[in-house]
PDB file of N, CA and C in Angstrom:
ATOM      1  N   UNK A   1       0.851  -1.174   0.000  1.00  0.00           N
ATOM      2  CA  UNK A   1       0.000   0.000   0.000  1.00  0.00           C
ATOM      3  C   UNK A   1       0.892   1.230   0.000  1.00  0.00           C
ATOM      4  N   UNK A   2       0.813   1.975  -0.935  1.00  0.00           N
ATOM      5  CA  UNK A   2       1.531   3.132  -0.884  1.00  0.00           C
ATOM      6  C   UNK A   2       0.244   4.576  -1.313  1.00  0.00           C
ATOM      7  N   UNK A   3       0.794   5.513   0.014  1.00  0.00           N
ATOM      8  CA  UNK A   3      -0.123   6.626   0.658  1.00  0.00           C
ATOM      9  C   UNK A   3       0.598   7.736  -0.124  1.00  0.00           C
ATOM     10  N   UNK A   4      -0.363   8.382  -1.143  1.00  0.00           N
ATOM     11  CA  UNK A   4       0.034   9.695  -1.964  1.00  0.00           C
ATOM     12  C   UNK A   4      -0.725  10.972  -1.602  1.00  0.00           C
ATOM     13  N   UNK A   5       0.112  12.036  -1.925  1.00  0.00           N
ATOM     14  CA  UNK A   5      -1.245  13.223  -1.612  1.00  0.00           C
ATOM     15  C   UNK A   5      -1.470  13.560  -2.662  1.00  0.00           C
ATOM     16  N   UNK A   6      -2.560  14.084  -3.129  1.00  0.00           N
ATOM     17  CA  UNK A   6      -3.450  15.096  -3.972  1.00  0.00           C
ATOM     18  C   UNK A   6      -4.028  16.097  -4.096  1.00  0.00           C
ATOM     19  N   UNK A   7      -4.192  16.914  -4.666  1.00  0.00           N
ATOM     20  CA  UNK A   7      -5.035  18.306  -4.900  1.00  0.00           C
ATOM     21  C   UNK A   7      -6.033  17.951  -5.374  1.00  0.00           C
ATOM     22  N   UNK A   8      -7.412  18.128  -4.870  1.00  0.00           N
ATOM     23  CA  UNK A   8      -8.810  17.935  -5.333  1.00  0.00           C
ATOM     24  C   UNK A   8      -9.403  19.917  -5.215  1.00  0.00           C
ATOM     25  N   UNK A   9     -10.106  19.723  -5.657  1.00  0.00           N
ATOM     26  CA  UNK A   9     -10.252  21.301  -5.596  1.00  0.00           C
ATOM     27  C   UNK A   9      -9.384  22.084  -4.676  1.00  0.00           C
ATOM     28  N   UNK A  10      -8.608  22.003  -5.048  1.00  0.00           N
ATOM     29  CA  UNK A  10      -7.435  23.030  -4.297  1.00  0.00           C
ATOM     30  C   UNK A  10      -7.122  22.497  -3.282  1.00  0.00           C
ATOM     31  N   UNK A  11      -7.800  21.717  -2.297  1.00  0.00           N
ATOM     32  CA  UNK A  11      -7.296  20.966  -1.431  1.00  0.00           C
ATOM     33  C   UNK A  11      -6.773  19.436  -1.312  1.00  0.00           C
ATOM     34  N   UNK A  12      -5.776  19.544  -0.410  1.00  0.00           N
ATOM     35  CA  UNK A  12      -4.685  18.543  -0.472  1.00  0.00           C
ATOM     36  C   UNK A  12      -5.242  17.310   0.264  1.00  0.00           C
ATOM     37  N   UNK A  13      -5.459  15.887   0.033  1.00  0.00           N
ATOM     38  CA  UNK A  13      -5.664  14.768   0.502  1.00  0.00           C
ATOM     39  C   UNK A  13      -4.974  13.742  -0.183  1.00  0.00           C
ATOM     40  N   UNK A  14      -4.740  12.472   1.131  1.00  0.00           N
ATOM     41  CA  UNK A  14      -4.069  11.917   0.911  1.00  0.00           C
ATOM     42  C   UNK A  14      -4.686  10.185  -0.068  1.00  0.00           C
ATOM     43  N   UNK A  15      -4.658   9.630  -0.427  1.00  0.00           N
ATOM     44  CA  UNK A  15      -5.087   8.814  -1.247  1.00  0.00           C
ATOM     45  C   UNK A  15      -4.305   7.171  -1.037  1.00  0.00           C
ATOM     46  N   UNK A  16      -4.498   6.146  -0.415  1.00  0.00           N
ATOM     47  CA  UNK A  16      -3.742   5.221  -0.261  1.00  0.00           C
ATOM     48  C   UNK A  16      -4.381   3.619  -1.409  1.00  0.00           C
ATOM     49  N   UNK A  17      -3.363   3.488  -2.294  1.00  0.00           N
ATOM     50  CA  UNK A  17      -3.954   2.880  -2.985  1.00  0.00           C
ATOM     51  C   UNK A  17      -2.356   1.750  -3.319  1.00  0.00           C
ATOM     52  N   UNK A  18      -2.238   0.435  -3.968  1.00  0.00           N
ATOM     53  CA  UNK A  18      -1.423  -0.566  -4.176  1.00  0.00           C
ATOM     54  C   UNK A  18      -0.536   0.393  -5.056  1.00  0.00           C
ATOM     55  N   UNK A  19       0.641  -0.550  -5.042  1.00  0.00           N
ATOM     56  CA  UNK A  19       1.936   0.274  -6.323  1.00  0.00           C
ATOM     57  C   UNK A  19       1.356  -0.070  -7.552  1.00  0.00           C
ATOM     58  N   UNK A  20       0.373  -1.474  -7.869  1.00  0.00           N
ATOM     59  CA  UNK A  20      -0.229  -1.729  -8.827  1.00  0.00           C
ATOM     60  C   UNK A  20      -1.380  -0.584  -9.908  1.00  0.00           C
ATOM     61  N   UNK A  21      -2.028  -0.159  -8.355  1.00  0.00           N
ATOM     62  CA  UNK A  21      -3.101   0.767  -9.278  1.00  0.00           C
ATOM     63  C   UNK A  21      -2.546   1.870  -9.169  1.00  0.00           C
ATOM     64  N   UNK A  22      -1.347   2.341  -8.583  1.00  0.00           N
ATOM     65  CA  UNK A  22      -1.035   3.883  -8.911  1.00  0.00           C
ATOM     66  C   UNK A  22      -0.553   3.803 -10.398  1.00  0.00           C
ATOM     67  N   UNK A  23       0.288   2.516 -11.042  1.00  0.00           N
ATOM     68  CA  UNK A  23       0.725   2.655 -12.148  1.00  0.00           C
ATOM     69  C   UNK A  23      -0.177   2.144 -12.991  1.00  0.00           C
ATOM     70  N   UNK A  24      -0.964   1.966 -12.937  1.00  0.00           N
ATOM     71  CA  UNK A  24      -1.520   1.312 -13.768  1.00  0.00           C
ATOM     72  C   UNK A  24      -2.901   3.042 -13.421  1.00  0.00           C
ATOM     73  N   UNK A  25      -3.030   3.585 -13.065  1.00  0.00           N
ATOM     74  CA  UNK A  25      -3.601   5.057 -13.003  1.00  0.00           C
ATOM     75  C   UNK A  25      -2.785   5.678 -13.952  1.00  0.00           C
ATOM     76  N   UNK A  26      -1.325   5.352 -13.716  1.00  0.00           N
ATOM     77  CA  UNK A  26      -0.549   6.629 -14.219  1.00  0.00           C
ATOM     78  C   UNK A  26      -0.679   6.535 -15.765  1.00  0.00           C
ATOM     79  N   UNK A  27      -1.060   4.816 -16.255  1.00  0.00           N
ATOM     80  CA  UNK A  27      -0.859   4.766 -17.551  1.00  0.00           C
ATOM     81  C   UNK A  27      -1.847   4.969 -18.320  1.00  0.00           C
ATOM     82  N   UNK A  28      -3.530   5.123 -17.704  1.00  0.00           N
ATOM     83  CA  UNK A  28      -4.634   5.307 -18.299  1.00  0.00           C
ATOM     84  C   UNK A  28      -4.680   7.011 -18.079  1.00  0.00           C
ATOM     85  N   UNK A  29      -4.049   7.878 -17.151  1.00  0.00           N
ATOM     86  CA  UNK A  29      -3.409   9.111 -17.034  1.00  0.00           C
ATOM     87  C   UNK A  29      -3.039   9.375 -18.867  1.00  0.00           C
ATOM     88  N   UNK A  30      -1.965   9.015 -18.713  1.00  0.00           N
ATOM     89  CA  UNK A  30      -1.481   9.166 -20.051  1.00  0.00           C
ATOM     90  C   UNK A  30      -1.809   8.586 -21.108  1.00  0.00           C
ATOM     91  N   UNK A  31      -2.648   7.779 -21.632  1.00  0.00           N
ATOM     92  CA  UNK A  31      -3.487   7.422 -22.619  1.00  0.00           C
ATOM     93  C   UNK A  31      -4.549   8.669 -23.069  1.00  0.00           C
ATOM     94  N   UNK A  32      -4.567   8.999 -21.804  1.00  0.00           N
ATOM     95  CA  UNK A  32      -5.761   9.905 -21.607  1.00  0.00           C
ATOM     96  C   UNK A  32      -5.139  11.921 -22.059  1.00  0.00           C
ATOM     97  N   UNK A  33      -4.222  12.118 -21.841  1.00  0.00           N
ATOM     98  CA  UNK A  33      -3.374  12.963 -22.457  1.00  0.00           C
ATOM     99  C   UNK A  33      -3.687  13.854 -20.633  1.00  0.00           C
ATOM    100  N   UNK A  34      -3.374  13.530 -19.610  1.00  0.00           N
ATOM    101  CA  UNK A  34      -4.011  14.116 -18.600  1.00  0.00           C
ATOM    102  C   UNK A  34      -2.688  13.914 -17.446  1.00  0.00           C
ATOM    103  N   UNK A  35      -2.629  14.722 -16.559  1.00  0.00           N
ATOM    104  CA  UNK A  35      -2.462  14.324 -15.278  1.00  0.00           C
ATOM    105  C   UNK A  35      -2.616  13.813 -14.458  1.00  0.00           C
ATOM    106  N   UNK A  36      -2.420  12.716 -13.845  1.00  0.00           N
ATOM    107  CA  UNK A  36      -3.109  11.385 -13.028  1.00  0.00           C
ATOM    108  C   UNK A  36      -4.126  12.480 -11.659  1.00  0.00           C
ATOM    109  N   UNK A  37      -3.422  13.654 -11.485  1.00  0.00           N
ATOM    110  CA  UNK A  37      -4.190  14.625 -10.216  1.00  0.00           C
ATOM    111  C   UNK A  37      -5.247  15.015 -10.982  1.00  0.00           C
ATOM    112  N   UNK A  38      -5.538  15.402 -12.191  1.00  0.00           N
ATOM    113  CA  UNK A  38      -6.652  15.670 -12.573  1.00  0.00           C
ATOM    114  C   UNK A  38      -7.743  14.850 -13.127  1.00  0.00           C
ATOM    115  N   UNK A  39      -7.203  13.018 -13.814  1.00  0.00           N
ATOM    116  CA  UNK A  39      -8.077  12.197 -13.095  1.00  0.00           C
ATOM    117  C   UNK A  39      -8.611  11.784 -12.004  1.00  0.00           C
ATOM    118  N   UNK A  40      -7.983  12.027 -11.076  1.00  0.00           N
ATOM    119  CA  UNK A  40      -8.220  11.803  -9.542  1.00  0.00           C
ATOM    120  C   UNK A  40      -9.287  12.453  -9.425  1.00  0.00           C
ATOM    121  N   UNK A  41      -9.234  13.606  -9.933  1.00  0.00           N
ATOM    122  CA  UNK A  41     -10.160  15.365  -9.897  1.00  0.00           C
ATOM    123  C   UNK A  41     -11.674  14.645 -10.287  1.00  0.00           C
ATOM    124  N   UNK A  42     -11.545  14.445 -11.597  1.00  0.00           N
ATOM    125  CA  UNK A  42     -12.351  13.767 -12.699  1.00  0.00           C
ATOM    126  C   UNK A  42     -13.342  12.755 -11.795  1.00  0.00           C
ATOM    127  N   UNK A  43     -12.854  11.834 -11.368  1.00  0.00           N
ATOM    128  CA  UNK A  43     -13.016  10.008 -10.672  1.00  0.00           C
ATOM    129  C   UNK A  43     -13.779  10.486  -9.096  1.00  0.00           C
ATOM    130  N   UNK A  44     -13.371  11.856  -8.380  1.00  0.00           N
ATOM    131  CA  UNK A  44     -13.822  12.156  -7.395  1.00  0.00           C
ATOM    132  C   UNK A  44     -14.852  12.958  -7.324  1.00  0.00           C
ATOM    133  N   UNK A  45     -15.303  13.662  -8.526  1.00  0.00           N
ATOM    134  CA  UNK A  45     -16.240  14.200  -9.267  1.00  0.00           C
ATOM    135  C   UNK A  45     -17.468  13.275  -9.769  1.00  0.00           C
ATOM    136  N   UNK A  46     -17.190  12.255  -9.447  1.00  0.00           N
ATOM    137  CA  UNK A  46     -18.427  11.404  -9.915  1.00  0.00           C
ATOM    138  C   UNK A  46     -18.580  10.389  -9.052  1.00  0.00           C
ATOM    139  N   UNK A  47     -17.509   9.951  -7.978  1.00  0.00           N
ATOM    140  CA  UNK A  47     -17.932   9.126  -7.269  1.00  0.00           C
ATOM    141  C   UNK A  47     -18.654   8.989  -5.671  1.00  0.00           C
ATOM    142  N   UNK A  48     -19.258   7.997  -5.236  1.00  0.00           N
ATOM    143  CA  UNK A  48     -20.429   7.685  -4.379  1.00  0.00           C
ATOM    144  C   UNK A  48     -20.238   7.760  -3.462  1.00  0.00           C
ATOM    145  N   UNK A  49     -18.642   6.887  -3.082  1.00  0.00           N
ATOM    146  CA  UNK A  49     -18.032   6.553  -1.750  1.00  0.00           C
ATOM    147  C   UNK A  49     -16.923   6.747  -1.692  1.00  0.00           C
ATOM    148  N   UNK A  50     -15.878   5.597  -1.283  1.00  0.00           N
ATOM    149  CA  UNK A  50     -14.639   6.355  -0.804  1.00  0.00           C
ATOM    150  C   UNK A  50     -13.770   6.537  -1.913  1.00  0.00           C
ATOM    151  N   UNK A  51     -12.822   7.227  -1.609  1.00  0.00           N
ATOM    152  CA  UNK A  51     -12.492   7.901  -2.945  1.00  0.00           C
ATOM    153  C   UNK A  51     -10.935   6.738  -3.471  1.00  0.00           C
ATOM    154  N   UNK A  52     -10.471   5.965  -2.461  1.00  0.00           N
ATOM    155  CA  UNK A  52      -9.276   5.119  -3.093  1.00  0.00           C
ATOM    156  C   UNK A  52     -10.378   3.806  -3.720  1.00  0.00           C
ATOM    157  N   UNK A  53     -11.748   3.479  -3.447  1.00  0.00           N
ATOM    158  CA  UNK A  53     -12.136   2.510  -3.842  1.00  0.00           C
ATOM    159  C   UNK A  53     -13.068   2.682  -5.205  1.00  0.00           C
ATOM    160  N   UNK A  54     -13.280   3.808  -5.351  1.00  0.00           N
ATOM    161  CA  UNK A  54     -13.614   4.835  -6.770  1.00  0.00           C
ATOM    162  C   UNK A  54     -12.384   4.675  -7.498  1.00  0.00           C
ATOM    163  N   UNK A  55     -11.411   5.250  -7.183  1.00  0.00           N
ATOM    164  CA  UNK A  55      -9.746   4.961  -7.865  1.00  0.00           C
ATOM    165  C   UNK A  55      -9.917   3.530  -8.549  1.00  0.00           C
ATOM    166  N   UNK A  56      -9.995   2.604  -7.437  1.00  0.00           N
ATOM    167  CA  UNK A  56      -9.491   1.228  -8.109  1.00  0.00           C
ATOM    168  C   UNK A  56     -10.513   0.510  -9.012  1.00  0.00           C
ATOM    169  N   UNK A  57     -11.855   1.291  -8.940  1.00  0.00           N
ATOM    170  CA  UNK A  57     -13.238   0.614  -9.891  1.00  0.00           C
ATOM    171  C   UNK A  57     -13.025   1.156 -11.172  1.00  0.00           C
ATOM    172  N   UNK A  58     -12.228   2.440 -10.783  1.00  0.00           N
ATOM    173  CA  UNK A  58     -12.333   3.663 -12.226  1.00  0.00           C
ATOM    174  C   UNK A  58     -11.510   2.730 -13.412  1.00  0.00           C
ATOM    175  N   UNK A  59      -9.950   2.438 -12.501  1.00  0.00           N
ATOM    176  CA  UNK A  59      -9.008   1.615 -13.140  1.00  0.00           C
ATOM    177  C   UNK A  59      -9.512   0.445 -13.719  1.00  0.00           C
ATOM    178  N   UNK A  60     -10.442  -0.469 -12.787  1.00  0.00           N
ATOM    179  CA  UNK A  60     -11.070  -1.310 -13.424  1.00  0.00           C
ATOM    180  C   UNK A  60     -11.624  -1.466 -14.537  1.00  0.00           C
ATOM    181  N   UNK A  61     -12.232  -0.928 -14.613  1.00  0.00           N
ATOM    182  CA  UNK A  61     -13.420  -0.636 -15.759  1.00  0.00           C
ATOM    183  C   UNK A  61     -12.759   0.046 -16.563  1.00  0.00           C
ATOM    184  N   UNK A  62     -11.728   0.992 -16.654  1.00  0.00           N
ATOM    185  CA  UNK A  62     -10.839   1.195 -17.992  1.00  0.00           C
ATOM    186  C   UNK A  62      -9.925   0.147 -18.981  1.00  0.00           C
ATOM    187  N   UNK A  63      -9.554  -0.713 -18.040  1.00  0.00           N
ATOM    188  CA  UNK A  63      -8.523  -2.014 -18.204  1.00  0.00           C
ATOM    189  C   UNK A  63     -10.179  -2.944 -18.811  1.00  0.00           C
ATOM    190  N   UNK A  64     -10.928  -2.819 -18.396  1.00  0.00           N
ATOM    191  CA  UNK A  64     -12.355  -3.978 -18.867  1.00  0.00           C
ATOM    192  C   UNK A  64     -12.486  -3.553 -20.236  1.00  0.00           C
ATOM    193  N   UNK A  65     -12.496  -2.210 -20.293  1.00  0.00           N
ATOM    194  CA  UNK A  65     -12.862  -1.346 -21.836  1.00  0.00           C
ATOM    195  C   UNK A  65     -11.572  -1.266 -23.122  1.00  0.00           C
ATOM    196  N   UNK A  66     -10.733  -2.002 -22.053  1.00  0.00           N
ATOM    197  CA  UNK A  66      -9.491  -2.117 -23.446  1.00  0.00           C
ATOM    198  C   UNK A  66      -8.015  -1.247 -23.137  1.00  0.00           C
ATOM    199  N   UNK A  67      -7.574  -1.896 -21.670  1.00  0.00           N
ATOM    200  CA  UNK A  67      -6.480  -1.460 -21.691  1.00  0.00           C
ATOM    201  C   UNK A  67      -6.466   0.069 -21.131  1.00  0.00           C
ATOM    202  N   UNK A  68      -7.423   0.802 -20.634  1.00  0.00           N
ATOM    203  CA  UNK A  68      -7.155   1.764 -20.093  1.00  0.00           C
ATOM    204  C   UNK A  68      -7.529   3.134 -21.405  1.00  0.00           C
ATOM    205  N   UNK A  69      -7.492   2.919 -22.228  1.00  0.00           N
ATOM    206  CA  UNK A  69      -8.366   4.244 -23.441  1.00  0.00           C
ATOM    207  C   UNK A  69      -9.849   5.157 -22.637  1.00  0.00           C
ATOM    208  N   UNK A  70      -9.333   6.315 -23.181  1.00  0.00           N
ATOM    209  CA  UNK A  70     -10.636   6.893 -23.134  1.00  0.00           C
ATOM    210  C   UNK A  70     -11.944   6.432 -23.730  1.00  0.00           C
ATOM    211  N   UNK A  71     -12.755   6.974 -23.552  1.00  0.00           N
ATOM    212  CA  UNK A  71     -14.493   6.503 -23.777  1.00  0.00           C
ATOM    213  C   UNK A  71     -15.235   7.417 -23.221  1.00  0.00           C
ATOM    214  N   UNK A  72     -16.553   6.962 -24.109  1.00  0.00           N
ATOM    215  CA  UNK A  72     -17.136   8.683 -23.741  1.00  0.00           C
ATOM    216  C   UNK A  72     -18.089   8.105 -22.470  1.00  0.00           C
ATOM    217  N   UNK A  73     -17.776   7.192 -22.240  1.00  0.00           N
ATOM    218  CA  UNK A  73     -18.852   6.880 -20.748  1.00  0.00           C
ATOM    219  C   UNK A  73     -17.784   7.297 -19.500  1.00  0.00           C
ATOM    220  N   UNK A  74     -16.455   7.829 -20.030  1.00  0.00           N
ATOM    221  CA  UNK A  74     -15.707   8.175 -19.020  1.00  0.00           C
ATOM    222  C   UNK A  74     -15.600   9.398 -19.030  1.00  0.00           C
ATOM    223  N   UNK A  75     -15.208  10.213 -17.361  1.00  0.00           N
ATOM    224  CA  UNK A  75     -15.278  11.863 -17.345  1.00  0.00           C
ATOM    225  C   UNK A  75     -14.080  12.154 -17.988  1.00  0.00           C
ATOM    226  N   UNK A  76     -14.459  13.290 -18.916  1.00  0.00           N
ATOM    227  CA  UNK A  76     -13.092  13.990 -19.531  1.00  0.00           C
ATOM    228  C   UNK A  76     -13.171  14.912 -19.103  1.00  0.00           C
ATOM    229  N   UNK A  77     -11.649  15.503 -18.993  1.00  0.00           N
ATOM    230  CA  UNK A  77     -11.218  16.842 -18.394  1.00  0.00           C
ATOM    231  C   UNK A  77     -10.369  17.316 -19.566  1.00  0.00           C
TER     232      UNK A  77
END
């Protein structure tokens, strides 16, 4: 488990998620032509509950859709 911080609307929180899904964030990040902080932005903007288990569904379901590509059922920034 490795614990990162973030900027969500201007404010700073911390986010604890596997070395697995940070890189595997970082690479649908960059598929995405984006900053992994402003997917975070994006993913926390639409989600229900907690925000590292939003992270790892978001990742999910990008890797389900083909490897992590954008789609328009996903938030763009």
């Amino acid at each position: 488990m490795k614990k990162r911080s973030v900027l969500i609307a201007g404010h700073p929180t911390s986010v604890s998620l596997e070395e697995e899904f940070w890189d595997a964030l970082k690479e649908v990040a960059a598929v995405r032509r984006q900053s992994v902080n402003a997917l975070i932005e994006a993913i926390d903007a639409e989600r229900a509950g907690n925000l590292s288990s939003a992270i790892r569904v978001f990742v999910l379901n990008a890797y389900r859709r083909g490897g992590g590509g954008a789609t328009p059922e996903e938030p763009a920034s």
